[in-house]
N, C-alpha and C. Protein backbone atom coordinates (compact mmCIF):
# COMPACT_ATOMS: atom_id res chain seq x y z
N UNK A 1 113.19 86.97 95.60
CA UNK A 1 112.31 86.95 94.46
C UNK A 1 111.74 88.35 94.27
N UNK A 2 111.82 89.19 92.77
CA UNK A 2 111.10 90.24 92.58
C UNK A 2 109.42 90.28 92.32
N UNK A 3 108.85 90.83 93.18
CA UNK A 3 107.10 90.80 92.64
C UNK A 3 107.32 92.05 91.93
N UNK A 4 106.19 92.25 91.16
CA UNK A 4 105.60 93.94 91.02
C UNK A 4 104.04 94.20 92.21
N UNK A 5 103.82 95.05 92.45
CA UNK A 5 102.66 95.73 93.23
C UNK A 5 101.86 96.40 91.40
N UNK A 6 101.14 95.97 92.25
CA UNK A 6 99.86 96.58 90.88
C UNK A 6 98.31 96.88 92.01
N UNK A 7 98.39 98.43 91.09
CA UNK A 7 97.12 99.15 92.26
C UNK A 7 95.77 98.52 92.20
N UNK A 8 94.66 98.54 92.91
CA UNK A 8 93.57 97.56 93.04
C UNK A 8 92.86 98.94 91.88
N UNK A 9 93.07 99.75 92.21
CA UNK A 9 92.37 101.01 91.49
C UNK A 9 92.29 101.05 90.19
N UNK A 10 93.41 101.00 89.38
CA UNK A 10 94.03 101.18 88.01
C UNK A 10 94.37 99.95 87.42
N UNK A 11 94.71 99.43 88.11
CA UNK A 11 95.52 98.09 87.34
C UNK A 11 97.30 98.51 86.94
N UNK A 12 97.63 99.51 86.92
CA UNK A 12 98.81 99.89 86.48
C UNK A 12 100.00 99.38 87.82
N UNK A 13 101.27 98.73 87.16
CA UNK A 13 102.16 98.18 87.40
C UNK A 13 102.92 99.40 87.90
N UNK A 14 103.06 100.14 89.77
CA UNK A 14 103.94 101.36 89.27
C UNK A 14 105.07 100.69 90.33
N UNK A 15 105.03 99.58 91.28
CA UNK A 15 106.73 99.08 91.78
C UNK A 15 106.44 97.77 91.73
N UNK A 16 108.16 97.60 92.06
CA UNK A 16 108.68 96.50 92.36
C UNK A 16 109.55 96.19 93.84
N UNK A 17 109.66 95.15 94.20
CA UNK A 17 110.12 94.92 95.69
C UNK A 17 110.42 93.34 95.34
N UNK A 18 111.23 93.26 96.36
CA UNK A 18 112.09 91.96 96.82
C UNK A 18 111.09 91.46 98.19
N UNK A 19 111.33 90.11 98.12
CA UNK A 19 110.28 89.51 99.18
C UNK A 19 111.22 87.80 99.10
N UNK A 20 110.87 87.19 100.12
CA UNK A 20 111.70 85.74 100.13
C UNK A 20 110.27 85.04 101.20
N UNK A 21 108.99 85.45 100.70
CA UNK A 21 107.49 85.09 101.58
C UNK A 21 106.93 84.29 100.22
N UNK A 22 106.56 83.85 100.11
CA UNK A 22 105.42 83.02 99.36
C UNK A 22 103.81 83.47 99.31
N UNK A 23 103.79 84.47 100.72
CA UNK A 23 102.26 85.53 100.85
C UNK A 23 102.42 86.34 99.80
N UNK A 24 100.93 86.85 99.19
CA UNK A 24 100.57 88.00 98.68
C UNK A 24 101.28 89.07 100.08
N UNK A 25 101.99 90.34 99.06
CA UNK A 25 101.48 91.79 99.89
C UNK A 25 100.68 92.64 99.47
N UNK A 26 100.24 93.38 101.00
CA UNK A 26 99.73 94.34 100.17
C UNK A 26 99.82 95.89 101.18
N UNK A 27 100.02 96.54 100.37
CA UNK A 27 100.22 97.98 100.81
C UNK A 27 100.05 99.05 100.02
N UNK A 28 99.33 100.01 100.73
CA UNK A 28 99.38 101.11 100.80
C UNK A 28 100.26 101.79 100.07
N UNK A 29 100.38 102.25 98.63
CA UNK A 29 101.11 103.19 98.00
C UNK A 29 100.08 104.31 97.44
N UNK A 30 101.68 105.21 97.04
CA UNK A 30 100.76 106.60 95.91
C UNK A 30 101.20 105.89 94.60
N UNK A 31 99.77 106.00 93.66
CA UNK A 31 99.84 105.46 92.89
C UNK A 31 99.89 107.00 91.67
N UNK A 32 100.78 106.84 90.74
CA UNK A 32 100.96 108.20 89.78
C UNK A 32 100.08 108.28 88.64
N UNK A 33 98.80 107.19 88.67
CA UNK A 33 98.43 106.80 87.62
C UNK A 33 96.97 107.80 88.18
N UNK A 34 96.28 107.46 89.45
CA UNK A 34 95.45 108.02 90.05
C UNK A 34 95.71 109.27 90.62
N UNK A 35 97.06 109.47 91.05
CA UNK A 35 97.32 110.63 91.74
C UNK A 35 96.65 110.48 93.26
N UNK A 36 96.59 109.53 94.14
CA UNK A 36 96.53 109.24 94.85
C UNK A 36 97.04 108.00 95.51
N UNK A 37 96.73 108.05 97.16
CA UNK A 37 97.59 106.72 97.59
C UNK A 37 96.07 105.76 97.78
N UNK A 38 96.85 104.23 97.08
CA UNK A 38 95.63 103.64 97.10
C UNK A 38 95.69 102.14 97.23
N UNK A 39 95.53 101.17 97.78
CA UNK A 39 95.98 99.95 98.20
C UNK A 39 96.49 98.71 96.80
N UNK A 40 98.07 98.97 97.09
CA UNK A 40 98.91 97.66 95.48
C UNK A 40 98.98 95.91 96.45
N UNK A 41 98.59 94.92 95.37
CA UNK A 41 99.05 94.23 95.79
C UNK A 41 100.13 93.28 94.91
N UNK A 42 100.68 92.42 95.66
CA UNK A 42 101.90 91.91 94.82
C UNK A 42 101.36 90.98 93.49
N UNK A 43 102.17 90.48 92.49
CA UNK A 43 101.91 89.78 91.53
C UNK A 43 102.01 87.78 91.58
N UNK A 44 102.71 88.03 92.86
CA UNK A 44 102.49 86.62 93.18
C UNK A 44 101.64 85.41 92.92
């Protein structure tokens, strides 16, 4: 299944990832919207 990650910061949609979990993720990306790395979680 594809989620998107969307930053807690911005709200902006900047990936996508494959997952076969039914959990939220969440991680740690650089987000290009902030210009920093800042915690996305999935759309699940």
């Amino acid at each position: 299944m594809k989620v998107a990650l969307i930053c807690t910061e911005c709200g902006s949609r900047n990936y996508t990832t494959e997952t076969e979990h039914k959990k939220r993720l969440v991680l740690r990306k650089h987000c290009k919207t902030c210009n920093r790395h800042t915690t996305h979680k999935s759309s699940i």
